[in-house]
PDB file of N, CA and C in Angstrom:
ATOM      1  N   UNK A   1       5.143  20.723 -32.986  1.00  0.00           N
ATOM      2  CA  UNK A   1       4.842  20.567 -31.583  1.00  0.00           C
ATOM      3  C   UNK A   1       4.532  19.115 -31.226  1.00  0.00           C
ATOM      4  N   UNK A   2       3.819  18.083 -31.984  1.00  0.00           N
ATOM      5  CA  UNK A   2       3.226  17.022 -31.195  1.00  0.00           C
ATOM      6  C   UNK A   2       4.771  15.810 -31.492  1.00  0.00           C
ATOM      7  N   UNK A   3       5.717  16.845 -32.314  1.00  0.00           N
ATOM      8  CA  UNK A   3       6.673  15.649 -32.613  1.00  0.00           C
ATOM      9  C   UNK A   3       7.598  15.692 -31.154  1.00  0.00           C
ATOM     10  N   UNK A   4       7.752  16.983 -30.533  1.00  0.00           N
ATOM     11  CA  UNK A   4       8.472  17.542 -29.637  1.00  0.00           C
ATOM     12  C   UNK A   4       8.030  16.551 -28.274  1.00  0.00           C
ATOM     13  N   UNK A   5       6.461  16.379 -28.250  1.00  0.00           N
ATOM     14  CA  UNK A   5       5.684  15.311 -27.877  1.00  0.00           C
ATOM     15  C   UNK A   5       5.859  13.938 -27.681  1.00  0.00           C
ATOM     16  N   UNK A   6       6.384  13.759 -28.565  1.00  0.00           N
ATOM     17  CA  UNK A   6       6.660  12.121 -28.686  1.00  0.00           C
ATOM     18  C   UNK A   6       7.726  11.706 -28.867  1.00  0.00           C
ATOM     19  N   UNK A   7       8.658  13.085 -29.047  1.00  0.00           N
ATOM     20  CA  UNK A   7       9.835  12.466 -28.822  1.00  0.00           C
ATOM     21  C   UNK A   7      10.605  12.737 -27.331  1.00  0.00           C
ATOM     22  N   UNK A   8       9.364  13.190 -26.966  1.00  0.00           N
ATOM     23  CA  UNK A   8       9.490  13.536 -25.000  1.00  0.00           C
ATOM     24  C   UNK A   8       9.058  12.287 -24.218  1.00  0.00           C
ATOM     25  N   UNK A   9       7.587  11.913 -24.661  1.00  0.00           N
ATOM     26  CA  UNK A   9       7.412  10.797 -24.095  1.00  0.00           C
ATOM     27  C   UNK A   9       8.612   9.361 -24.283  1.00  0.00           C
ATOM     28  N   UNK A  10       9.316   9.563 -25.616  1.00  0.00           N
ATOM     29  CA  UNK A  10      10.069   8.296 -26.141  1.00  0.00           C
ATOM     30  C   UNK A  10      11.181   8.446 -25.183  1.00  0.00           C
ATOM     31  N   UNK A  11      11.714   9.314 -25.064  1.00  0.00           N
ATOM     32  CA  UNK A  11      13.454   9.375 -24.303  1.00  0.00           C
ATOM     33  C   UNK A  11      12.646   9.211 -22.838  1.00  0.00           C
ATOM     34  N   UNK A  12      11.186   9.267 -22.453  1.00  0.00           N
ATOM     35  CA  UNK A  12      11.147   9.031 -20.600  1.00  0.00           C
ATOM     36  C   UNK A  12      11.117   7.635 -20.397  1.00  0.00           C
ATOM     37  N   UNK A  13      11.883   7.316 -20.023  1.00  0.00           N
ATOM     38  CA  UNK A  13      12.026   5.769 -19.269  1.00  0.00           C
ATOM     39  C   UNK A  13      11.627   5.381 -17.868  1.00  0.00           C
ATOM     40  N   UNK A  14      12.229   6.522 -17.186  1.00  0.00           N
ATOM     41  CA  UNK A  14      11.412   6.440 -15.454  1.00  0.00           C
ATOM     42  C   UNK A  14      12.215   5.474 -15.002  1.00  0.00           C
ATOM     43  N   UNK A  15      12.898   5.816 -13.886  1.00  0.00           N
ATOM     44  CA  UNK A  15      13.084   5.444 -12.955  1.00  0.00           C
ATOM     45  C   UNK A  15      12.660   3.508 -12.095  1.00  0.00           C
ATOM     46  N   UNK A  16      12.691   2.963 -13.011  1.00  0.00           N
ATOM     47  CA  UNK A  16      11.873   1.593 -12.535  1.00  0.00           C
ATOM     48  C   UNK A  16      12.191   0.721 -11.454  1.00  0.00           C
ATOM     49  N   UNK A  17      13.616   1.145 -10.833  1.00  0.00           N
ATOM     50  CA  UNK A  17      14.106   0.084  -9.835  1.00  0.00           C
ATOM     51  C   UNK A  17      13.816   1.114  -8.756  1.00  0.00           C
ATOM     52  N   UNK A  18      13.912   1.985  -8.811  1.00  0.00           N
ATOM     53  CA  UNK A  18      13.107   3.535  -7.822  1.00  0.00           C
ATOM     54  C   UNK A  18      11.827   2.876  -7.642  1.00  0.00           C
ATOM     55  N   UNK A  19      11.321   2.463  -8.271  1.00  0.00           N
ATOM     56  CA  UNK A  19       9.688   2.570  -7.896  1.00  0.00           C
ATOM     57  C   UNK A  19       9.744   1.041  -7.661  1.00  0.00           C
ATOM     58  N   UNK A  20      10.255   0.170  -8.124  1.00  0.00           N
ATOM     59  CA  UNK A  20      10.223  -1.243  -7.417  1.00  0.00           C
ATOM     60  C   UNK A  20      10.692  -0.960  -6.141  1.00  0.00           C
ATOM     61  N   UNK A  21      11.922  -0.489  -5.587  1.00  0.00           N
ATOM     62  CA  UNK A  21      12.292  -0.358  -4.685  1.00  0.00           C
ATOM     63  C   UNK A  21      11.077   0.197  -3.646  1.00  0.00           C
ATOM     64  N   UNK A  22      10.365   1.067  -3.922  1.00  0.00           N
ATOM     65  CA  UNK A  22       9.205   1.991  -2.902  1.00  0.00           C
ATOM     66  C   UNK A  22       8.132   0.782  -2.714  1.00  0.00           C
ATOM     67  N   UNK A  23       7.587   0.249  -4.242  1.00  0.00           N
ATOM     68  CA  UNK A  23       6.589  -0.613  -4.011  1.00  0.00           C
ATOM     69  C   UNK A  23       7.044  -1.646  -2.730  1.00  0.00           C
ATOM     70  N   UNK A  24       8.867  -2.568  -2.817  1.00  0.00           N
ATOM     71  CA  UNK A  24       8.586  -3.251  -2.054  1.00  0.00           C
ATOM     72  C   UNK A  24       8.818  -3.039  -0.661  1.00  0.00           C
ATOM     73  N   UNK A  25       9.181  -1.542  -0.649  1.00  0.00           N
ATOM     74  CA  UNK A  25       9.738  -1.142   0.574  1.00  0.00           C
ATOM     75  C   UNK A  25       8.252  -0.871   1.650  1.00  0.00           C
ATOM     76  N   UNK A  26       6.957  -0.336   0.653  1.00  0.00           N
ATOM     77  CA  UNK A  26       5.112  -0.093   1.025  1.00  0.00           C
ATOM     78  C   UNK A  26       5.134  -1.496   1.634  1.00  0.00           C
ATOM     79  N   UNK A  27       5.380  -2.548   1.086  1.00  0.00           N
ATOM     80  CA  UNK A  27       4.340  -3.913   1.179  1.00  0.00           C
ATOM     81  C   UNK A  27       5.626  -4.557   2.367  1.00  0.00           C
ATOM     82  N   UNK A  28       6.406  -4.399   2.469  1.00  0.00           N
ATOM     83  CA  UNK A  28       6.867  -4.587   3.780  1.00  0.00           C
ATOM     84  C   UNK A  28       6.626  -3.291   4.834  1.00  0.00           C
ATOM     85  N   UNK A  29       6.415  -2.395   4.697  1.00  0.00           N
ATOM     86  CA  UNK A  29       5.794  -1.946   6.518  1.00  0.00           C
ATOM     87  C   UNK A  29       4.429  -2.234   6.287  1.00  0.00           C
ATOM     88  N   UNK A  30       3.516  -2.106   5.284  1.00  0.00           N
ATOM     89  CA  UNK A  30       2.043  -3.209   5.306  1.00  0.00           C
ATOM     90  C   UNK A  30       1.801  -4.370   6.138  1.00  0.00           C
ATOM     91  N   UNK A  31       3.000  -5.331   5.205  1.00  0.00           N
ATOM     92  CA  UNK A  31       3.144  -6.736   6.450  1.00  0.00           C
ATOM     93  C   UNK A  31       3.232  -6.433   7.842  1.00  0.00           C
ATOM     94  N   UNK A  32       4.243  -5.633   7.943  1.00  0.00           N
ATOM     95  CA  UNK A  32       4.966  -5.424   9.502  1.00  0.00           C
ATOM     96  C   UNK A  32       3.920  -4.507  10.419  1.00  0.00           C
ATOM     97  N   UNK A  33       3.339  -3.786   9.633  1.00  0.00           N
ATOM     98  CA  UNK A  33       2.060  -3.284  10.918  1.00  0.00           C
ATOM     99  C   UNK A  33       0.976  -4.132  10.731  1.00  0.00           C
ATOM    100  N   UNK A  34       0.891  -4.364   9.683  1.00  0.00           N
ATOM    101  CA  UNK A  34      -0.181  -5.656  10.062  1.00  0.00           C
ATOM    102  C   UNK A  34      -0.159  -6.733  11.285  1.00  0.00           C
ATOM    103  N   UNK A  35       1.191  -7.156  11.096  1.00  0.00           N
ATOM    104  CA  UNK A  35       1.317  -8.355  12.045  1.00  0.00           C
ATOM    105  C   UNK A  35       1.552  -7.905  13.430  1.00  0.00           C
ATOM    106  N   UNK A  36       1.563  -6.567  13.658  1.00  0.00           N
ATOM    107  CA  UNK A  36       1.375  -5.916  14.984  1.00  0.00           C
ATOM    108  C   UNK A  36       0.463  -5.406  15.463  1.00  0.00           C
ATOM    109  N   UNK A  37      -0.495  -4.770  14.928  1.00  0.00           N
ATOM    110  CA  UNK A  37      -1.952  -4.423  14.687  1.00  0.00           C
ATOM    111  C   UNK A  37      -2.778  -5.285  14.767  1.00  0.00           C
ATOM    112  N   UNK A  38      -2.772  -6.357  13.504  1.00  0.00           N
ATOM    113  CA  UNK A  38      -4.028  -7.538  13.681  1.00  0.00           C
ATOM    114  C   UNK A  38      -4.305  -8.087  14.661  1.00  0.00           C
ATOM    115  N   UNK A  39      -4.098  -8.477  16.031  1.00  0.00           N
ATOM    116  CA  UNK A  39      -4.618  -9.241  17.132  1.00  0.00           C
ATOM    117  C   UNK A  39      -5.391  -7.867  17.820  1.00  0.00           C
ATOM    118  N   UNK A  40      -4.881  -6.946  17.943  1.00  0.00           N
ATOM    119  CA  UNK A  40      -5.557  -5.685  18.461  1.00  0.00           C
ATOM    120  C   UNK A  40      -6.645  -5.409  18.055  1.00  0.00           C
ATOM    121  N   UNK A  41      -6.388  -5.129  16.648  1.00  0.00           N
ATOM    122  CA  UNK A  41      -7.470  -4.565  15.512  1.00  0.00           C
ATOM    123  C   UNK A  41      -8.736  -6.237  15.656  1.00  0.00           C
ATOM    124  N   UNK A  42      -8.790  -7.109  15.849  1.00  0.00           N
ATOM    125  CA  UNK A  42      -8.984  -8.251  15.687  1.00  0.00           C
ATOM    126  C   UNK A  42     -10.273  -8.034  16.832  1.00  0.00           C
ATOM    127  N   UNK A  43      -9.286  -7.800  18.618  1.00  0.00           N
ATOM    128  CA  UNK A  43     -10.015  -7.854  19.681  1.00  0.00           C
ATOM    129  C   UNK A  43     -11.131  -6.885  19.676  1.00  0.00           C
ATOM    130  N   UNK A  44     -10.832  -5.483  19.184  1.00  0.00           N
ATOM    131  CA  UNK A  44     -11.445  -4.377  19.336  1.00  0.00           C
ATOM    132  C   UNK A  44     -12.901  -4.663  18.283  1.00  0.00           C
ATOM    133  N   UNK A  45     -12.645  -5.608  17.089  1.00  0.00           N
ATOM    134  CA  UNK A  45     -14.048  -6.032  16.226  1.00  0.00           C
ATOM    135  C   UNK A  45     -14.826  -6.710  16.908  1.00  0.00           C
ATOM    136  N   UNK A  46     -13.888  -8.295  17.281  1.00  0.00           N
ATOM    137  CA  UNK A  46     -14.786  -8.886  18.511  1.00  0.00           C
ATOM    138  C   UNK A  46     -15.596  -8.176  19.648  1.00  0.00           C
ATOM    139  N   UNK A  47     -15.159  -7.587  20.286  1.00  0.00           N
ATOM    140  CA  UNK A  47     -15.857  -6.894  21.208  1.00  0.00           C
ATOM    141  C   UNK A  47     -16.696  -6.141  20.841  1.00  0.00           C
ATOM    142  N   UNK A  48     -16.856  -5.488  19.788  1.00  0.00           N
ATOM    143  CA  UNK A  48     -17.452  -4.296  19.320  1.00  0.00           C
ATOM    144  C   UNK A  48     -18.579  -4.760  18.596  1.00  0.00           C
ATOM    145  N   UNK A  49     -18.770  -6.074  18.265  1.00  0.00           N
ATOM    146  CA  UNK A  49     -19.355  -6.902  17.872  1.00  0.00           C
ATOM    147  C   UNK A  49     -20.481  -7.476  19.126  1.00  0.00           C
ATOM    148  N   UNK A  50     -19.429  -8.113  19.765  1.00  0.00           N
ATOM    149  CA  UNK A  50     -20.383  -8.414  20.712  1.00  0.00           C
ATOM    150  C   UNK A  50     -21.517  -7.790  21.790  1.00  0.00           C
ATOM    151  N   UNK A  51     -20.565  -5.933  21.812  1.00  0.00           N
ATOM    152  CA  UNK A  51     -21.459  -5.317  22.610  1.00  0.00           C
ATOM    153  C   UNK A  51     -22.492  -5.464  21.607  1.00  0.00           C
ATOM    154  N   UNK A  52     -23.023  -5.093  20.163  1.00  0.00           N
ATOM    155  CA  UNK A  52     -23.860  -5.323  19.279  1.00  0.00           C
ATOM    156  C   UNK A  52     -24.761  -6.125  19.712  1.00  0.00           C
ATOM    157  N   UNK A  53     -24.433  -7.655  19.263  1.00  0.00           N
ATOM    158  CA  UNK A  53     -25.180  -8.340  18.944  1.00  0.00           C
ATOM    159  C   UNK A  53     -25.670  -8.868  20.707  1.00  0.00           C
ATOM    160  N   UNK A  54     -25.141  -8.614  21.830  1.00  0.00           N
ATOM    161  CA  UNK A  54     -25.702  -8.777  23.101  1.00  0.00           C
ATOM    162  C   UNK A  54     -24.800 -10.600  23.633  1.00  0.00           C
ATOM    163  N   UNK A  55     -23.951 -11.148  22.507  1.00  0.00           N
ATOM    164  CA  UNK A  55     -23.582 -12.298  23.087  1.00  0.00           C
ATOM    165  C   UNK A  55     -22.472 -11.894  24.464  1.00  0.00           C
TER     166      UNK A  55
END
């Protein structure tokens, strides 16, 4: 049994340009809502801030 094991784990290689592909496909809509979001997300701290602190 544990050879059946390891010789399961040995033949899995996975998929690696699959998962590069996803990683860089995540970190570009990351960027891209970021850079649409952040001035928003930005104003709504400022303000939310300021009702706070009374400036």
């Amino acid at each position: 049994m544990p050879h059946l094991i390891a010789r399961r784990l040995k033949d899995e290689r996975g998929d690696v340009p699959g998962w590069v592909l996803i990683t860089l496909m995540t970190a570009g809509l990351v960027i891209v809502i970021w850079g649409l979001a952040g001035p928003a997300l930005s104003g709504v701290f400022d303000q939310a801030i300021s009702r706070v602190t009374g400036f």
